[in-house]
C-alpha atoms as a PDB file:
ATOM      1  CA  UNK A   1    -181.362 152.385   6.715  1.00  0.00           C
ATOM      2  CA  UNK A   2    -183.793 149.858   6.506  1.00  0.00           C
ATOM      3  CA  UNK A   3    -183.774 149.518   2.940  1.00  0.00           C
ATOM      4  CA  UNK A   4    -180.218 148.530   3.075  1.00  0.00           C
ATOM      5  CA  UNK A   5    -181.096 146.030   5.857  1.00  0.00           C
ATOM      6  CA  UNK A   6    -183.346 144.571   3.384  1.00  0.00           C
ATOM      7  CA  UNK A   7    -180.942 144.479   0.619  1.00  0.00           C
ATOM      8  CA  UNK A   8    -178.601 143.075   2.887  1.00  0.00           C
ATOM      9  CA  UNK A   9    -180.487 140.392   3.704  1.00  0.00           C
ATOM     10  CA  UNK A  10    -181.675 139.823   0.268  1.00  0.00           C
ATOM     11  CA  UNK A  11    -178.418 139.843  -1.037  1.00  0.00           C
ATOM     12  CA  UNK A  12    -176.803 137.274   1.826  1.00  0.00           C
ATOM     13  CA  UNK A  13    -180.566 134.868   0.962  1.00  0.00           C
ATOM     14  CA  UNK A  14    -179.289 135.028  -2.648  1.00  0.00           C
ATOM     15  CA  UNK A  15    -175.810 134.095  -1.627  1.00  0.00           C
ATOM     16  CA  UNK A  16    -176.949 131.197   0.286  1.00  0.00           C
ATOM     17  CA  UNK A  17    -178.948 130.071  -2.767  1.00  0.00           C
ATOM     18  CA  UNK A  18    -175.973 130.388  -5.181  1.00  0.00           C
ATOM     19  CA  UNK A  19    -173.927 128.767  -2.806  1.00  0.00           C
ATOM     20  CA  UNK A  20    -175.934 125.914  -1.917  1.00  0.00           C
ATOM     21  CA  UNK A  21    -176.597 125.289  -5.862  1.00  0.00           C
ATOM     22  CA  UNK A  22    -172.730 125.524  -6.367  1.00  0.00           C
ATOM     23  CA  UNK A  23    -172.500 123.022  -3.741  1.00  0.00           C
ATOM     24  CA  UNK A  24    -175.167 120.473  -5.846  1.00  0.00           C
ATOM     25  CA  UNK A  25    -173.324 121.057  -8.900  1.00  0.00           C
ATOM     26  CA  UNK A  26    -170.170 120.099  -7.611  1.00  0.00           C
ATOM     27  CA  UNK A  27    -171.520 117.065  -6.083  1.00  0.00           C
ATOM     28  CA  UNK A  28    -173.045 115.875  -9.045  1.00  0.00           C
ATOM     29  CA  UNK A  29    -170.306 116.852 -11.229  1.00  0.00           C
ATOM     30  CA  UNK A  30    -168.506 115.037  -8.845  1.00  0.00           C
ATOM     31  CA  UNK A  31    -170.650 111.556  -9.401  1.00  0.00           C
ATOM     32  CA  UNK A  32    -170.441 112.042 -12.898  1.00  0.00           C
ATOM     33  CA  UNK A  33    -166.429 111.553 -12.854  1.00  0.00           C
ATOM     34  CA  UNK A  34    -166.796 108.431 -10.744  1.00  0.00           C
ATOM     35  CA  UNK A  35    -169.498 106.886 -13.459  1.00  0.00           C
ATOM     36  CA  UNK A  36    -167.247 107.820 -16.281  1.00  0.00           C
ATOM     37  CA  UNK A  37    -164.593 106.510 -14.434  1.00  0.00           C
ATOM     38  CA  UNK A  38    -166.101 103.342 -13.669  1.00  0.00           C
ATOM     39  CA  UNK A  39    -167.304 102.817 -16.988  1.00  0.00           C
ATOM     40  CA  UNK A  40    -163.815 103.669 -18.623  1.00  0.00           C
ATOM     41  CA  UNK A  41    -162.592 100.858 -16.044  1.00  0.00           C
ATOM     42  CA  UNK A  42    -165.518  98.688 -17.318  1.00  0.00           C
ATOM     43  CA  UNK A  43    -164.957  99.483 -21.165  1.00  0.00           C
ATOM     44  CA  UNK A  44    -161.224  99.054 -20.214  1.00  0.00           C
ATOM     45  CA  UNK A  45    -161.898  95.236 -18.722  1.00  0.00           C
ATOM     46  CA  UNK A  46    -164.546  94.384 -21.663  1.00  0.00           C
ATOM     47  CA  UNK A  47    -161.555  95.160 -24.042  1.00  0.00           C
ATOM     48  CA  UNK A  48    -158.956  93.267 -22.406  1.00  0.00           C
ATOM     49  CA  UNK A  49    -161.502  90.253 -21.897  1.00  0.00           C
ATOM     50  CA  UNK A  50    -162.139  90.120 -25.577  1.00  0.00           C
ATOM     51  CA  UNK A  51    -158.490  90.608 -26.364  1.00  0.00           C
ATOM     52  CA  UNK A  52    -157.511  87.371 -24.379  1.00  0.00           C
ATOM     53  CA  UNK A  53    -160.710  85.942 -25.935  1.00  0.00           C
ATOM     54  CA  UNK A  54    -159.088  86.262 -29.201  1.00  0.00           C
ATOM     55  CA  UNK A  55    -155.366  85.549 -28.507  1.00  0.00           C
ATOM     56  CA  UNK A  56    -157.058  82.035 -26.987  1.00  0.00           C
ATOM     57  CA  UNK A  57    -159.001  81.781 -30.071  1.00  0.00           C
ATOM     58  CA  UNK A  58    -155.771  81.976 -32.401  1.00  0.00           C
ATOM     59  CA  UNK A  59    -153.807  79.774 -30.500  1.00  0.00           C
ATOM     60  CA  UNK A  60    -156.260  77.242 -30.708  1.00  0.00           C
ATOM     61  CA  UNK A  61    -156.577  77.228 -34.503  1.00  0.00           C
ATOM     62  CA  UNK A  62    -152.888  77.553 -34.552  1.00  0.00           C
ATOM     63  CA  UNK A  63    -152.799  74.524 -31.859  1.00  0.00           C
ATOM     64  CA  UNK A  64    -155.087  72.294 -34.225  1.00  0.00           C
ATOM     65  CA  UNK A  65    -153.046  73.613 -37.564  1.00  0.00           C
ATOM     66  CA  UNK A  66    -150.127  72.045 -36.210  1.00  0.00           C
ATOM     67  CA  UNK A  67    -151.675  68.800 -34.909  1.00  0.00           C
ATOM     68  CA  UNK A  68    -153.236  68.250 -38.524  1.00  0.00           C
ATOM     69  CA  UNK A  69    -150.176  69.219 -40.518  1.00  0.00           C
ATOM     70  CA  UNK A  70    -148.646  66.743 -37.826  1.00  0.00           C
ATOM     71  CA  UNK A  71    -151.329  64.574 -38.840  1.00  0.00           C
ATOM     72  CA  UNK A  72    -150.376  64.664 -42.416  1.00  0.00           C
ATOM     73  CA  UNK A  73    -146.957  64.135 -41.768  1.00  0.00           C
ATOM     74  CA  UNK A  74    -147.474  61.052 -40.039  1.00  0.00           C
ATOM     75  CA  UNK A  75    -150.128  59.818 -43.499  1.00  0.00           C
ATOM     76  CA  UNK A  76    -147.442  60.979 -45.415  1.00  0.00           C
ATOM     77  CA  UNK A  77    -144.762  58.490 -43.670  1.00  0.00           C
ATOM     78  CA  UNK A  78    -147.056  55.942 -43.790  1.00  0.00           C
ATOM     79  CA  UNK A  79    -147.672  56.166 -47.907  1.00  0.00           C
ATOM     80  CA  UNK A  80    -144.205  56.522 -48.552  1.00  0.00           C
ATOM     81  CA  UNK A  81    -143.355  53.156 -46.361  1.00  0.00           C
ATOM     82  CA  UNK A  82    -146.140  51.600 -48.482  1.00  0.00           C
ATOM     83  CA  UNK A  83    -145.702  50.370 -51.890  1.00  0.00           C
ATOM     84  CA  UNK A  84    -146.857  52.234 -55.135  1.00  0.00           C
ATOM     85  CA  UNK A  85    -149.506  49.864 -55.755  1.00  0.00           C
ATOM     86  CA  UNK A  86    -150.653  49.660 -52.314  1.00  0.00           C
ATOM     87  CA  UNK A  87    -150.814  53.358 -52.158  1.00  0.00           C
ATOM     88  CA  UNK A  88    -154.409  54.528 -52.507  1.00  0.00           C
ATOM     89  CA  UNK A  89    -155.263  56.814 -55.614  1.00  0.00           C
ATOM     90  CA  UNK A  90    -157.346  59.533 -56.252  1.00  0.00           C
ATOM     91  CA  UNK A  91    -159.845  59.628 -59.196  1.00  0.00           C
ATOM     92  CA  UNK A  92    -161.498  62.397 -60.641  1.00  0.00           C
ATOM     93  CA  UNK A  93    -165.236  61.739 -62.821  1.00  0.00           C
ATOM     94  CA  UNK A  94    -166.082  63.892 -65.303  1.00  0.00           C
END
């Protein structure tokens, strides 16, 4: 009988061990799901912020490709009004 007590208790010690390690796993299984989470968010807003960075980038060289083709409209308007021999020209040395 008392040999069965023991093993009893034994058995309900190892129990408690196994359960209380079950319990630490699951809380630091649960932590590392709110890192990865988090750091998915973080990748997430890294990605977006360089997205925007580069949609901002293109519409400025797009902005300042249409003020210099504006620009060289305006040249061009202002040779044409000119006459020929008042019109600069371009010479190439050899």
């Amino acid at each position: 009988m008392r040999t069965l007590k023991r093993q009893l208790n034994e058995a309900e010690e190892e129990a408690t061990r196994k359960e209380a390690q079950y319990r630490h796993l699951q809380r630091e299984l649960t932590e590392e799901r709110e890192t990865s989470s988090r750091l998915q968010r973080q990748l997430l807003d890294q990605h977006l912020q360089t997205k925007r960075k580069d949609n901002l980038t293109i519409r400025q060289t797009l902005d300042n490709l249409r003020l210099d083709l504006s620009g060289d409209e305006d040249d061009d308007d202002e040779e044409e009004a000119k006459p020929l021999s008042e019109q600069p020209t371009s010479v190439t040395k050899v």
